[in-house]
PDB file of N, CA and C in Angstrom:
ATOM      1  N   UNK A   1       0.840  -1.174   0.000  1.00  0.00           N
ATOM      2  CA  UNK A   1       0.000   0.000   0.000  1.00  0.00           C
ATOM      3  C   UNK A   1       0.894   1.250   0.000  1.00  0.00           C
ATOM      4  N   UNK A   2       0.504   1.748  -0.873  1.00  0.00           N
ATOM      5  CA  UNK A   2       1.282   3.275  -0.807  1.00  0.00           C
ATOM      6  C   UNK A   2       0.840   4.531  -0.149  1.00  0.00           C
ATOM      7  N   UNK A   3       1.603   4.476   0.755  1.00  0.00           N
ATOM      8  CA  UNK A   3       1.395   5.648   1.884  1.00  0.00           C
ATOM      9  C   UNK A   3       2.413   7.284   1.655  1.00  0.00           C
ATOM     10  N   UNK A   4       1.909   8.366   0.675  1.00  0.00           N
ATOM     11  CA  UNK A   4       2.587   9.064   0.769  1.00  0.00           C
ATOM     12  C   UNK A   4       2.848  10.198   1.953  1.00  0.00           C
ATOM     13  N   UNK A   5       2.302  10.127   2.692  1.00  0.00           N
ATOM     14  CA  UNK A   5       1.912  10.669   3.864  1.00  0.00           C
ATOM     15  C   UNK A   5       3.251  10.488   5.151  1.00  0.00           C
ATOM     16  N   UNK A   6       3.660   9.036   4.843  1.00  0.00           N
ATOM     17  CA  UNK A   6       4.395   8.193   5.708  1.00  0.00           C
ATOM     18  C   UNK A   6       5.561   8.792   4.688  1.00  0.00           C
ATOM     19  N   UNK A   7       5.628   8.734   3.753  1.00  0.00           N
ATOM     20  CA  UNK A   7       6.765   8.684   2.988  1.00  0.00           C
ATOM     21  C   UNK A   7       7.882  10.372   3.139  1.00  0.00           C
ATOM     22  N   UNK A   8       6.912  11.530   3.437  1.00  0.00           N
ATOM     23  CA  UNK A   8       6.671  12.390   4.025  1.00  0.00           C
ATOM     24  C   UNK A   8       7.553  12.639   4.698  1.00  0.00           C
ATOM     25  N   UNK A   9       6.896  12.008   5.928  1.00  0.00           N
ATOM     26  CA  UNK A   9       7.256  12.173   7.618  1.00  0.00           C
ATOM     27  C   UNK A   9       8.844  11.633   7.550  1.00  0.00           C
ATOM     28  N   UNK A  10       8.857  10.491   6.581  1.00  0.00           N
ATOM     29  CA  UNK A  10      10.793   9.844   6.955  1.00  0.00           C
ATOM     30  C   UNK A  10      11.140  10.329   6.047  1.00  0.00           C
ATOM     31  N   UNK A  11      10.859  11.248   4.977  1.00  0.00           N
ATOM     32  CA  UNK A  11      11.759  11.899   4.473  1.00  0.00           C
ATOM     33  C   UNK A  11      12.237  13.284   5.708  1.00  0.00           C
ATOM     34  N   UNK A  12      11.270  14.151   6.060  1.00  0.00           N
ATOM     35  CA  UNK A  12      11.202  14.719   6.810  1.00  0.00           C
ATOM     36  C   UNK A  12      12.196  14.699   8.328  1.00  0.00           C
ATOM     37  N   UNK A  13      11.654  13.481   8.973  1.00  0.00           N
ATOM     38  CA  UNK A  13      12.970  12.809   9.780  1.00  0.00           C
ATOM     39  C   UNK A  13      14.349  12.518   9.826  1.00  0.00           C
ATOM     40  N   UNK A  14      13.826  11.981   8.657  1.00  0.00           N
ATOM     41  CA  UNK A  14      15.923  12.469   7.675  1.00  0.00           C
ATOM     42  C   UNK A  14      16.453  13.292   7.925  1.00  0.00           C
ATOM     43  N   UNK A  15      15.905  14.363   7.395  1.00  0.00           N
ATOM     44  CA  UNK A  15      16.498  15.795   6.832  1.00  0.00           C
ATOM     45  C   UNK A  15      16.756  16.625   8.527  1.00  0.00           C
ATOM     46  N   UNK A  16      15.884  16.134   9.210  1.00  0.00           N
ATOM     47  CA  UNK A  16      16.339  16.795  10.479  1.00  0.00           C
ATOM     48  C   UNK A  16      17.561  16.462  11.314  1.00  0.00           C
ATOM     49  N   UNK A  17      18.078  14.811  10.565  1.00  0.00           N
ATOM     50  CA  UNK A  17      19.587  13.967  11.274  1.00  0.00           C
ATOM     51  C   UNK A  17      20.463  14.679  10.376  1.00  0.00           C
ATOM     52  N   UNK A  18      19.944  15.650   8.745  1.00  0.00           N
ATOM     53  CA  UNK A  18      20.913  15.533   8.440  1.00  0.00           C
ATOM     54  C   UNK A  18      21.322  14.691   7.050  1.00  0.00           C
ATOM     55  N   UNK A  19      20.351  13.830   6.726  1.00  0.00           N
ATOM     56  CA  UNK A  19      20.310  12.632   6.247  1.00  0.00           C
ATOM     57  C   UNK A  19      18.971  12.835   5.359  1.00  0.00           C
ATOM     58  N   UNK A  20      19.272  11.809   4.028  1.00  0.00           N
ATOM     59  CA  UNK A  20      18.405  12.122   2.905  1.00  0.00           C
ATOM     60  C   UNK A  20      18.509  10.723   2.592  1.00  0.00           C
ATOM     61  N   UNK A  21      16.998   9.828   1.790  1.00  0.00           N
ATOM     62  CA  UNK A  21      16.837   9.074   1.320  1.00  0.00           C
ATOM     63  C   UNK A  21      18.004   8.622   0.296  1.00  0.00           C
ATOM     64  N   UNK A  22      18.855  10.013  -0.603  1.00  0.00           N
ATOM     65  CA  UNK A  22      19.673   9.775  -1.291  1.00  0.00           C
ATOM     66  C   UNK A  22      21.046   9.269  -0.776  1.00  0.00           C
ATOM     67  N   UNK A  23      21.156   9.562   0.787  1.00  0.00           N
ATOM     68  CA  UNK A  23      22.171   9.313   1.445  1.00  0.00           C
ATOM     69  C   UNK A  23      21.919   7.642   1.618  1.00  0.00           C
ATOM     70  N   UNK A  24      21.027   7.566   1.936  1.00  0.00           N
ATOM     71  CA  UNK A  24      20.887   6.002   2.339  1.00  0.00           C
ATOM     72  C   UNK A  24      21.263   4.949   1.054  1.00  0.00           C
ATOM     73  N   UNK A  25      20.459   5.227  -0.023  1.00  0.00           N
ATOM     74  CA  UNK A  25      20.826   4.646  -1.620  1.00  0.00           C
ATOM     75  C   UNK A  25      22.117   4.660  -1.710  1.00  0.00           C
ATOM     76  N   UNK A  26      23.398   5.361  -1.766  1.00  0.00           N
ATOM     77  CA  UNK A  26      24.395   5.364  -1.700  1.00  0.00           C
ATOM     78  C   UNK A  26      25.457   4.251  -0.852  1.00  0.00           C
ATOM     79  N   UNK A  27      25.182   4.228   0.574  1.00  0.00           N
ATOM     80  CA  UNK A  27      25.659   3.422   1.373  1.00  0.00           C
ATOM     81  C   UNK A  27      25.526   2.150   0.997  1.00  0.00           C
ATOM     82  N   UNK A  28      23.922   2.038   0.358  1.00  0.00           N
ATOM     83  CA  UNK A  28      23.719   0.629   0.126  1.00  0.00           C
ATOM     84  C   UNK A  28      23.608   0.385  -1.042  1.00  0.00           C
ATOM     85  N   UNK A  29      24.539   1.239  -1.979  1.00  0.00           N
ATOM     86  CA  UNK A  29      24.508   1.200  -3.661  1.00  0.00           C
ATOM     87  C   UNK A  29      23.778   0.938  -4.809  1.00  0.00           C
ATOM     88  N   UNK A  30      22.462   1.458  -4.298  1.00  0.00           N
ATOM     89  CA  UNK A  30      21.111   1.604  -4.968  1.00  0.00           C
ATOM     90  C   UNK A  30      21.252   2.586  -5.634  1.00  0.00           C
ATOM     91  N   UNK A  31      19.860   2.509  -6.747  1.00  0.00           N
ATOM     92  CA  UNK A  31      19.129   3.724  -6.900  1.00  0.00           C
ATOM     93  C   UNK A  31      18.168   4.813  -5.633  1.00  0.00           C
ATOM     94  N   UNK A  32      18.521   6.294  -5.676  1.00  0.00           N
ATOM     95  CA  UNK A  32      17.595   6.922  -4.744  1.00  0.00           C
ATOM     96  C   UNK A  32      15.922   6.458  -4.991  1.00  0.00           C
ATOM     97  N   UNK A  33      15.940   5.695  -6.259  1.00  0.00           N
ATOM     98  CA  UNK A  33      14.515   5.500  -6.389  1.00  0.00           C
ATOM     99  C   UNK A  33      13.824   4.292  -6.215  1.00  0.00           C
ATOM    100  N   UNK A  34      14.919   3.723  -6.072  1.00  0.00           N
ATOM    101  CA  UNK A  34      14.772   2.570  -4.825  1.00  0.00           C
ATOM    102  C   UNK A  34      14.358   2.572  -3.567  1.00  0.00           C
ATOM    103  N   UNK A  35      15.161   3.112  -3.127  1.00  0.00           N
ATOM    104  CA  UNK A  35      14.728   3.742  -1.691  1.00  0.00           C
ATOM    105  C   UNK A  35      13.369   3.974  -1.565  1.00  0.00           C
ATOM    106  N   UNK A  36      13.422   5.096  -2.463  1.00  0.00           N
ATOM    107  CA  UNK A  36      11.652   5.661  -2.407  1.00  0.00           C
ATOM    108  C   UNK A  36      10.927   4.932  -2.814  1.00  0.00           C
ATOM    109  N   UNK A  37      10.575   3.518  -3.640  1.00  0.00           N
ATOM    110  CA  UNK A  37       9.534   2.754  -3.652  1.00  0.00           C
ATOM    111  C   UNK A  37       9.828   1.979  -2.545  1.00  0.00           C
ATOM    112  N   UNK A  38      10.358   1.860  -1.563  1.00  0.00           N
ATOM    113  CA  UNK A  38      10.577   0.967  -0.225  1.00  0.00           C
ATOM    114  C   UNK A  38       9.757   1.977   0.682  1.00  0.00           C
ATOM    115  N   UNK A  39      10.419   3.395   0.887  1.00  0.00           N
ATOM    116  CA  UNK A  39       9.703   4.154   2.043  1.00  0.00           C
ATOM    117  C   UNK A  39       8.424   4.503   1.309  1.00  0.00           C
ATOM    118  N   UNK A  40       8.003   4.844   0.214  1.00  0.00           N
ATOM    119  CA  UNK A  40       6.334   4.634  -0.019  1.00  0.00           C
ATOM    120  C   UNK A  40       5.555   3.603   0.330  1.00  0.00           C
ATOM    121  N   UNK A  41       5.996   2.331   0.065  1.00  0.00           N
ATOM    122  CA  UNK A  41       5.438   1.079  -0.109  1.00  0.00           C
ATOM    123  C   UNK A  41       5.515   0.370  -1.328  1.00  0.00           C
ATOM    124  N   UNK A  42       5.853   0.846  -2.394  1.00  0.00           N
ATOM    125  CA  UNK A  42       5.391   0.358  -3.406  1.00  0.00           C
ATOM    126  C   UNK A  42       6.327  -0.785  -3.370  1.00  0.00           C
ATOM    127  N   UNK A  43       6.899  -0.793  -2.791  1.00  0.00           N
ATOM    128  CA  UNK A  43       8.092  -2.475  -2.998  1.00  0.00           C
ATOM    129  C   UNK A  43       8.759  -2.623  -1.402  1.00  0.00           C
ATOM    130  N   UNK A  44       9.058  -3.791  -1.271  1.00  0.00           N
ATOM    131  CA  UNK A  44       9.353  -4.044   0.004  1.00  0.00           C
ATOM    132  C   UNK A  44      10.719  -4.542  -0.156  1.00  0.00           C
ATOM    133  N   UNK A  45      11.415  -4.160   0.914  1.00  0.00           N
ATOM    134  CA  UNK A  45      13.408  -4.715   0.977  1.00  0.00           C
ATOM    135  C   UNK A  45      13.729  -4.695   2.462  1.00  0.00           C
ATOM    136  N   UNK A  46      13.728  -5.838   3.105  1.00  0.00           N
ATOM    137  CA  UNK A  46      14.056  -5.531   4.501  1.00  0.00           C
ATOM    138  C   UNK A  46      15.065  -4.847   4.759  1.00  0.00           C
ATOM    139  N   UNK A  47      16.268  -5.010   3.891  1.00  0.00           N
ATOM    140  CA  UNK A  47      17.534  -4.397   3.944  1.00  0.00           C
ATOM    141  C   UNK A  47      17.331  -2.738   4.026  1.00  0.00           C
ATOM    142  N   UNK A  48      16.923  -2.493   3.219  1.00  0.00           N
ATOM    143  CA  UNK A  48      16.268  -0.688   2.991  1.00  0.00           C
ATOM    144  C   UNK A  48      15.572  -0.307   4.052  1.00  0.00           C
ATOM    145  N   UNK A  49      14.498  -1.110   4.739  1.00  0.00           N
ATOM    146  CA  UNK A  49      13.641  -0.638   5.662  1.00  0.00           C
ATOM    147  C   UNK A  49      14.434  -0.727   6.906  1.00  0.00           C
ATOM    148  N   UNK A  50      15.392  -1.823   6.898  1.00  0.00           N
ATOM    149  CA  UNK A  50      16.431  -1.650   7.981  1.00  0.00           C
ATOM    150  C   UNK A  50      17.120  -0.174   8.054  1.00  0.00           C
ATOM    151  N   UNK A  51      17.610  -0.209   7.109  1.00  0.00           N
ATOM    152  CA  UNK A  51      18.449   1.215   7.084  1.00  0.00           C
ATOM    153  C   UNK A  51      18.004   2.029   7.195  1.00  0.00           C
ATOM    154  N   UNK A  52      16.953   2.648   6.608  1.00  0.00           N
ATOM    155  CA  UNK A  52      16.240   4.046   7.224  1.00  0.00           C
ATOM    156  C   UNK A  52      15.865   3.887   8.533  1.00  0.00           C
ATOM    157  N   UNK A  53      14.921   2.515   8.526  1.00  0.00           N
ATOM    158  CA  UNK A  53      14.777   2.833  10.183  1.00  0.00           C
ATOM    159  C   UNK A  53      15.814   2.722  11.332  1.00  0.00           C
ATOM    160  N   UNK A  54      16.621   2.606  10.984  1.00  0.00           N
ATOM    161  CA  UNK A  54      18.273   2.441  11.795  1.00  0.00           C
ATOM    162  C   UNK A  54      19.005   4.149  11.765  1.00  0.00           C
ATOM    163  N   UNK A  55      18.623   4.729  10.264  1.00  0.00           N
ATOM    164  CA  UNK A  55      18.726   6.021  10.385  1.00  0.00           C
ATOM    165  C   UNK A  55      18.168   6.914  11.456  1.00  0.00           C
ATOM    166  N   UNK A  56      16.753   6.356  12.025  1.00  0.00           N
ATOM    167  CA  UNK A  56      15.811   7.060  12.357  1.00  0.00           C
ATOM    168  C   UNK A  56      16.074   6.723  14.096  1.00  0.00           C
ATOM    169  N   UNK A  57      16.801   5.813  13.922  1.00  0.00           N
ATOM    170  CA  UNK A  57      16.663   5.001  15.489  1.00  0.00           C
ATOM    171  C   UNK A  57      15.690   4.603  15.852  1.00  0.00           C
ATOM    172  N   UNK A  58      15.215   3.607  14.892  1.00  0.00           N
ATOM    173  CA  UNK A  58      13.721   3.003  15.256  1.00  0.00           C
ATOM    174  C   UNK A  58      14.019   1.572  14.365  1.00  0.00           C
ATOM    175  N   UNK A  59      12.765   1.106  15.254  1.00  0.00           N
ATOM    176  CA  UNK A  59      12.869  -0.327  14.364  1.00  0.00           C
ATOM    177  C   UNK A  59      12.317  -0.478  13.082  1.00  0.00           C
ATOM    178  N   UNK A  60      12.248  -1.302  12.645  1.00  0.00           N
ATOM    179  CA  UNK A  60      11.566  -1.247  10.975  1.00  0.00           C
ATOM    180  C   UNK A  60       9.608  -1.408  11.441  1.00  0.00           C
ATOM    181  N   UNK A  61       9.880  -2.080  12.378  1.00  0.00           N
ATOM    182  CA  UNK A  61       8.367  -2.582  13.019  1.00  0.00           C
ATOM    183  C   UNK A  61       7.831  -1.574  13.374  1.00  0.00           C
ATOM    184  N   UNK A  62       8.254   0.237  13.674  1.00  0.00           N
ATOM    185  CA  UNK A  62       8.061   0.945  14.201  1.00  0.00           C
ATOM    186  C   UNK A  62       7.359   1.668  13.112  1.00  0.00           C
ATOM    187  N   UNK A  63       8.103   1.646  11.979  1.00  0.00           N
ATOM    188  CA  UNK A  63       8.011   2.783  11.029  1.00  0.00           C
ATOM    189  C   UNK A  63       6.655   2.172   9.946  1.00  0.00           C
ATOM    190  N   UNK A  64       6.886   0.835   9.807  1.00  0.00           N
ATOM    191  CA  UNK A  64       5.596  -0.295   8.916  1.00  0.00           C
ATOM    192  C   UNK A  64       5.103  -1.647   9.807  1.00  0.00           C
ATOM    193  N   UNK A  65       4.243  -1.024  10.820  1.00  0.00           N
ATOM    194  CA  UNK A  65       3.783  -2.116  11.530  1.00  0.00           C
ATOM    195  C   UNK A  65       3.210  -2.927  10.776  1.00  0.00           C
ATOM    196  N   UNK A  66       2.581  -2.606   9.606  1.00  0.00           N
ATOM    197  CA  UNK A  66       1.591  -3.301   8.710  1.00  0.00           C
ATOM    198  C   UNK A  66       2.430  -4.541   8.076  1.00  0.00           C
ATOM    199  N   UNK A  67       3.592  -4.289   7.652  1.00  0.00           N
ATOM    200  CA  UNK A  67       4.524  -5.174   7.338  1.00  0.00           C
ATOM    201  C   UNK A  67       5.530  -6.472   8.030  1.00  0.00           C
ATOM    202  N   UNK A  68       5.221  -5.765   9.444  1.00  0.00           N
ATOM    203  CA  UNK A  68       5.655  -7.017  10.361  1.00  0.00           C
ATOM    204  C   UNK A  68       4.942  -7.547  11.632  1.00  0.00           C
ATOM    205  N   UNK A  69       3.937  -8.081  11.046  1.00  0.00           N
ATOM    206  CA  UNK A  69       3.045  -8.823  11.666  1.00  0.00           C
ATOM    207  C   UNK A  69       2.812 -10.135  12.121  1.00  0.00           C
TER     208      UNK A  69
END
């Protein structure tokens, strides 16, 4: 499900560490638009959802409860 709303808020969260979706793609030698179909929803990567939410200091369960159920 695509939540742009959510997608938003952790971009948003980012930018306040400092830190950009594009920063994360990099580390983990993606496309930035990778990233962003992970933090929308449109595709799922535990690896990705790890990392932002590790950016965020949160768990992945925190950020997409819907996803780890």
């Amino acid at each position: 499900m695509v939540d742009e709303e959510k997608h938003s808020r952790i971009k948003e969260a980012l930018r306040l560490r400092g830190l950009s979706l594009s920063d994360i793609a990099r580390a983990h030698e993606v496309k930035q638009s990778t990233v962003s179909l992970v933090s929308t929803g449109w595709r799922r990567s535990r690896r990705l959802e790890s990392a932002i939410a590790a950016a965020l200091d949160l768990a992945p369960e925190e950020i997409w409860p819907d996803r780890y159920i």
